[in-house]
Every structure is written in C-alpha cells, then in structure tokens.
C-alpha atoms as a PDB file:
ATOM      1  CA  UNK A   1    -125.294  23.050 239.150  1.00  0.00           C
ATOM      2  CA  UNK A   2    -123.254  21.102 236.761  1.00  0.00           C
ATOM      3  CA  UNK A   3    -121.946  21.644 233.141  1.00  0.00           C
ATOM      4  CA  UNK A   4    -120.532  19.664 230.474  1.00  0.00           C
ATOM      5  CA  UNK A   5    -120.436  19.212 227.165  1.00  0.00           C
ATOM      6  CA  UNK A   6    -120.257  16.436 225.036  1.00  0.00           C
ATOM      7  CA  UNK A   7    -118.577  16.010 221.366  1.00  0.00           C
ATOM      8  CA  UNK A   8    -118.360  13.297 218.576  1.00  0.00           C
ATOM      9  CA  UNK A   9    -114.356  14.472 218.185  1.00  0.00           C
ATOM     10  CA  UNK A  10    -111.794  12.482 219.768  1.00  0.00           C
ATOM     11  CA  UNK A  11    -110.333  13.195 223.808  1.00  0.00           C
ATOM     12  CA  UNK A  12    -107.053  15.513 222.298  1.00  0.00           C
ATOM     13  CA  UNK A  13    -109.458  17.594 220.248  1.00  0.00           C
ATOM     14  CA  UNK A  14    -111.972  18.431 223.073  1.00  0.00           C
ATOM     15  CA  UNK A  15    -109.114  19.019 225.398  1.00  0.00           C
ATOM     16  CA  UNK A  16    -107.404  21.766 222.911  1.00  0.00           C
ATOM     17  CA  UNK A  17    -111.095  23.215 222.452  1.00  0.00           C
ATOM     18  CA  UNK A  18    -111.265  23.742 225.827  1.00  0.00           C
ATOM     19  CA  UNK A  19    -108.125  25.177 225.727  1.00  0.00           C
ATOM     20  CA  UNK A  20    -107.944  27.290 222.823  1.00  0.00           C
ATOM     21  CA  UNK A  21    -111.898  28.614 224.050  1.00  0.00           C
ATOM     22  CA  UNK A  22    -111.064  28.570 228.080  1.00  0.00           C
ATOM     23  CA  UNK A  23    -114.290  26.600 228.629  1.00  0.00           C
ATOM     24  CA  UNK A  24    -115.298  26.813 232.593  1.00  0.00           C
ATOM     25  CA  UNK A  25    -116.214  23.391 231.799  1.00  0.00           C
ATOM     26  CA  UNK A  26    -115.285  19.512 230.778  1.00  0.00           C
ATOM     27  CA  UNK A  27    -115.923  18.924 226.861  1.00  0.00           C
ATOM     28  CA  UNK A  28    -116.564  14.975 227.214  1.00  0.00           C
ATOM     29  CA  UNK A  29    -116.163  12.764 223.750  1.00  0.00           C
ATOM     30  CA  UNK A  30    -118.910  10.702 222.846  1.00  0.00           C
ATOM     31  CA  UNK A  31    -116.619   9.470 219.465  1.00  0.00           C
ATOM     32  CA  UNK A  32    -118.962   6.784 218.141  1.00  0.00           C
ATOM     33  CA  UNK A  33    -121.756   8.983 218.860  1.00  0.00           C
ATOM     34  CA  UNK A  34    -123.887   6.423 221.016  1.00  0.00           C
ATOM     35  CA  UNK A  35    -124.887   9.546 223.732  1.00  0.00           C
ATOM     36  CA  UNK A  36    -126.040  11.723 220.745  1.00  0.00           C
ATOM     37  CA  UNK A  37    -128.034   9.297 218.758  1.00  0.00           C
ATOM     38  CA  UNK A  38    -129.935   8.217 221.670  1.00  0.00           C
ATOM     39  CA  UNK A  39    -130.864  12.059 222.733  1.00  0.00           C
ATOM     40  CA  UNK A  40    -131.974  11.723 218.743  1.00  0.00           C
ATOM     41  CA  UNK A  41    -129.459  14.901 218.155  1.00  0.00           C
ATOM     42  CA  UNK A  42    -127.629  13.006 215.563  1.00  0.00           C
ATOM     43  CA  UNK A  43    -127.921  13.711 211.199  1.00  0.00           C
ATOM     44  CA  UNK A  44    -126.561  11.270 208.878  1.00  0.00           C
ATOM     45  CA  UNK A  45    -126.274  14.585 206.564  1.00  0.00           C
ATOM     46  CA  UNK A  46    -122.461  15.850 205.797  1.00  0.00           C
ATOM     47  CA  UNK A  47    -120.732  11.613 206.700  1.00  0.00           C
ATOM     48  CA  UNK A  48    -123.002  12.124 210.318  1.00  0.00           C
ATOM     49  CA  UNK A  49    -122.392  14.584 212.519  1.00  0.00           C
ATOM     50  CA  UNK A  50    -124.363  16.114 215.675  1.00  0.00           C
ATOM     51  CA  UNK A  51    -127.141  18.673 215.461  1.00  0.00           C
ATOM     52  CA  UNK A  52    -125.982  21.867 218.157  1.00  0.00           C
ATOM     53  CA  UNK A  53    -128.025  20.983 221.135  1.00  0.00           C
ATOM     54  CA  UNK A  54    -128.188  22.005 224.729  1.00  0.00           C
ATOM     55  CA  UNK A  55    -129.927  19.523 227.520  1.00  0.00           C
ATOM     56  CA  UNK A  56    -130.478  20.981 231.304  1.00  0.00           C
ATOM     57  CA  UNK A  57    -130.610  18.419 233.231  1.00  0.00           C
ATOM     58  CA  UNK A  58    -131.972  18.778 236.845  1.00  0.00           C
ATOM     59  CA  UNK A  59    -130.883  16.529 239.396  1.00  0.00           C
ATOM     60  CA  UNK A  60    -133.250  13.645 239.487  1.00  0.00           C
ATOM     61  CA  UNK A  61    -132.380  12.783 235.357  1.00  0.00           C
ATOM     62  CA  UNK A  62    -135.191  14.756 233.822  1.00  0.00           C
ATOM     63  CA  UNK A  63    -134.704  17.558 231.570  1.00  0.00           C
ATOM     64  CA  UNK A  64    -135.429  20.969 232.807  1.00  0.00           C
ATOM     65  CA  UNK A  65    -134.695  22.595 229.154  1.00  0.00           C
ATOM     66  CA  UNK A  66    -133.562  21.443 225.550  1.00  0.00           C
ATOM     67  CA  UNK A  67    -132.473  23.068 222.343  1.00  0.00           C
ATOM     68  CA  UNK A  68    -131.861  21.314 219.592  1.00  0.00           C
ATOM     69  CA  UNK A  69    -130.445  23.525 216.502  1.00  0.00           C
ATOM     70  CA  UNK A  70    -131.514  22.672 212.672  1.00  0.00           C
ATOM     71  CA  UNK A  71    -128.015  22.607 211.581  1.00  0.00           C
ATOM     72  CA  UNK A  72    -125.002  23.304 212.846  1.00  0.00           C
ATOM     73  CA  UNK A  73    -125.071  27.360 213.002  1.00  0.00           C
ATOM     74  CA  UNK A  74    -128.275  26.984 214.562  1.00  0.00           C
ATOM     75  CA  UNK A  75    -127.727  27.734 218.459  1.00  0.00           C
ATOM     76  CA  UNK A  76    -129.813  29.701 220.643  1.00  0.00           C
ATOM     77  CA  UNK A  77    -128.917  33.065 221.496  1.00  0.00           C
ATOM     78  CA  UNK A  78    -126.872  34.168 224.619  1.00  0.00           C
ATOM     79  CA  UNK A  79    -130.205  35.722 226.388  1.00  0.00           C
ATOM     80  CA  UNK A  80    -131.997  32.213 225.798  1.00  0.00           C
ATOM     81  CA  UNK A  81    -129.446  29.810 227.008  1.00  0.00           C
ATOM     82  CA  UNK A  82    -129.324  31.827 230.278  1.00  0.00           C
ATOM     83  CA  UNK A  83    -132.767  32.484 231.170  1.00  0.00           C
ATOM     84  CA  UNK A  84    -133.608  28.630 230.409  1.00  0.00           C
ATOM     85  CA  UNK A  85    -130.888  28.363 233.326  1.00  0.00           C
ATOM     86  CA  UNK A  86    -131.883  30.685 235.611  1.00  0.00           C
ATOM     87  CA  UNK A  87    -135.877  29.185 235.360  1.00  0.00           C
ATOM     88  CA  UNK A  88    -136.930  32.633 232.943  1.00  0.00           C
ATOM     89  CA  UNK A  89    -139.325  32.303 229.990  1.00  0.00           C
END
C-alpha cells in the first residue's frame, strides 16, 4: 500500500509540512487545484480552498474508501481512517 497526500499550497510549503509534521509520506501540490476539483473536493467559499478529504485507492483505480469533510475542521477520527484501511466497518 501506498500513501500520499495532495495540497493546493505550493512545492516549499508541502515540503516544510512534511517536515515540521514528520509525515511517513509525500505531500504532492496540486496548486491550481485541477486534482481537487475533479474529485469535486473543492469550495469556492473563503477565495477557494479544498474540503479535508481522504480517497483509498486500491490498485486497479477504484476507490476502496472516501471522506470528504464539510469544512475544513471536519476530518474523520483516528479509529475511522484506520479501520477504512485495514477493510473494518
């Protein structure tokens, strides 16, 4: 399995997120937002930013999972995000 994430901020930003946070994992930029208005993630609210959203994608392109917060404090919890990954309810 695979992880990544993927940000409207610009290449140096991601890179001192992942930094500052010690992600396990690549935080890609997506700057003009094409990725994140095609997975329909993306609010014009606040000059356009992204909704919080997690995709699990399995191997062959489908999607094994997806959250997709109502604003941006909206995430799922801890317990969620790993059961989703480990095929739990």
């Amino acid at each position: 399995m695979s992880l990544a994430g993927v940000s409207v901020d610009p290449t140096e930003n991601n890179r001192a997120m992942v930094d500052k946070l010690l992600l396990p994992f690549p935080l890609l930029s997506d700057s003009e937002g094409r990725v994140i208005k095609e997975w329909g993630v993306w609010t014009d609210g606040e000059g356009g930013i992204a909704k919080p959203s997690i995709f699990a994608i399995k191997s062959d392109g489908s999607i094994a999972w997806e959250y997709v917060g109502g604003d941006y404090a909206d995430r799922p919890t801890d317990d969620e995000l790993f059961n989703s990954l480990r095929g739990g309810d």
